[in-house]
Protein backbone atom coordinates (compact mmCIF):
# COMPACT_ATOMS: atom_id res chain seq x y z
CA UNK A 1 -20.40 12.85 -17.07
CA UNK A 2 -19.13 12.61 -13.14
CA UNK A 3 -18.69 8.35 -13.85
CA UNK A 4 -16.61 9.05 -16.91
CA UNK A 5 -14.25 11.96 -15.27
CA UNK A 6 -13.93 9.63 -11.86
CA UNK A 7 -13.42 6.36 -14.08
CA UNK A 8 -11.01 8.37 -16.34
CA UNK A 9 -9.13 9.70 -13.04
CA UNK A 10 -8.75 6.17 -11.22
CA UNK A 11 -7.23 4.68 -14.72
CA UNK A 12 -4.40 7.28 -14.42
CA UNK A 13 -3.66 6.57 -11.01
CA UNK A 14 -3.10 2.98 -11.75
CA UNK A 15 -0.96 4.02 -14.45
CA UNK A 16 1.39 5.70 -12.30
CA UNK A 17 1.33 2.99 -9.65
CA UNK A 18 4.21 0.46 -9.90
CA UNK A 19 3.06 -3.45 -10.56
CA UNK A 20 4.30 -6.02 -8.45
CA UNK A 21 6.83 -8.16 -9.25
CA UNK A 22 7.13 -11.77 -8.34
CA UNK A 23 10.07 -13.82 -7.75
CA UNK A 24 10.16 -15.61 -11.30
CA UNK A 25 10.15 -12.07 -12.48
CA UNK A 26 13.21 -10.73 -10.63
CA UNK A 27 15.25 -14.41 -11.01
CA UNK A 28 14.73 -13.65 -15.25
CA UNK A 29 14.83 -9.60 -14.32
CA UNK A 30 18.64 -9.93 -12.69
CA UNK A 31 19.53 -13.24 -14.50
CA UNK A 32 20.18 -15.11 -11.07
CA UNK A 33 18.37 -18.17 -8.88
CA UNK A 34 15.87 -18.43 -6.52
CA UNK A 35 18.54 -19.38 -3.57
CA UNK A 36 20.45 -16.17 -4.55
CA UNK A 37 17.57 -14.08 -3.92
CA UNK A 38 16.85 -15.41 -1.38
CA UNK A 39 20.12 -15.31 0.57
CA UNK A 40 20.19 -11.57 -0.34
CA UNK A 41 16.54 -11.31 1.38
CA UNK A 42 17.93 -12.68 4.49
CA UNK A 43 21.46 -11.61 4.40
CA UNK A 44 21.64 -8.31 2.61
CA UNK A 45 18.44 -6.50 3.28
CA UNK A 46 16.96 -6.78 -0.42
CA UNK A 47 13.53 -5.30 -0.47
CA UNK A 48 11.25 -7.52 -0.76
CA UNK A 49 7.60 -8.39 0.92
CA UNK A 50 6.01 -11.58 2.10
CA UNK A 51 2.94 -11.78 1.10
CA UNK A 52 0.80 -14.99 2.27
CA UNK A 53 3.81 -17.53 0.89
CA UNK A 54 4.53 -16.22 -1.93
CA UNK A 55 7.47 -13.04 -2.43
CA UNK A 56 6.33 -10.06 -3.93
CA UNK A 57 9.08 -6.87 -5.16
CA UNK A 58 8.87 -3.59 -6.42
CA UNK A 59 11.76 -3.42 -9.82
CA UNK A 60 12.19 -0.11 -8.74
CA UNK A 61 13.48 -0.44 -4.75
CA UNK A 62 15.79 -3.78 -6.32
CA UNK A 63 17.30 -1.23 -9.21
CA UNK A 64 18.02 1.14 -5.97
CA UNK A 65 19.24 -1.85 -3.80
CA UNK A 66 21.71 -2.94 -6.29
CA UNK A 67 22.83 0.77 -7.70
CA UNK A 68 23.53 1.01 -3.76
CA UNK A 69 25.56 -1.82 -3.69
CA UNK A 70 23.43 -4.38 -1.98
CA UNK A 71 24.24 -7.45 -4.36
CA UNK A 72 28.00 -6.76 -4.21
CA UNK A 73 30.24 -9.09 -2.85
CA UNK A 74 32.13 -8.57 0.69
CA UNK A 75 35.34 -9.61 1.31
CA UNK A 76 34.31 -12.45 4.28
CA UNK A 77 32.07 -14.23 1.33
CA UNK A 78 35.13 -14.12 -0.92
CA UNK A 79 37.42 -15.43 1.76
CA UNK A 80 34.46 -18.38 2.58
């Protein structure tokens, strides 16, 4: 009975733990490139997390980044 409960338990956790995303889900997630995102990696702070080589991202902390106004343009990139 213990296995079943502690089995049962772990399976919820996961549940409630956010996937990864990778970078060909957040380029078809936000509708832009891969040189977009990655300019806002280096330039504007988007969250995102280097794993080996390959970019991994949490849809949750990008929704935040761009509700805060991360992706926005500034006014020296309009000027440029």
């Amino acid at each position: 009975m213990w296995r079943s409960t502690r089995w049962q338990e772990e399976t919820n956790v996961d549940k409630n733990v956010e996937k990864w995303s990778t970078m060909k889900d957040v380029q078809e997630y936000l509708g832009v490139g891969r040189e977009s995102i990655m300019q806002w990696i280096s330039k504007r702070n988007m969250p995102a997390y280097k794993v080996g080589r390959l970019w991994k991202f949490k849809l949750s902390e990008v929704d935040d980044w761009i509700r805060s106004g991360g992706a926005a343009e500034s006014n020296e990139e309009k000027d440029s």
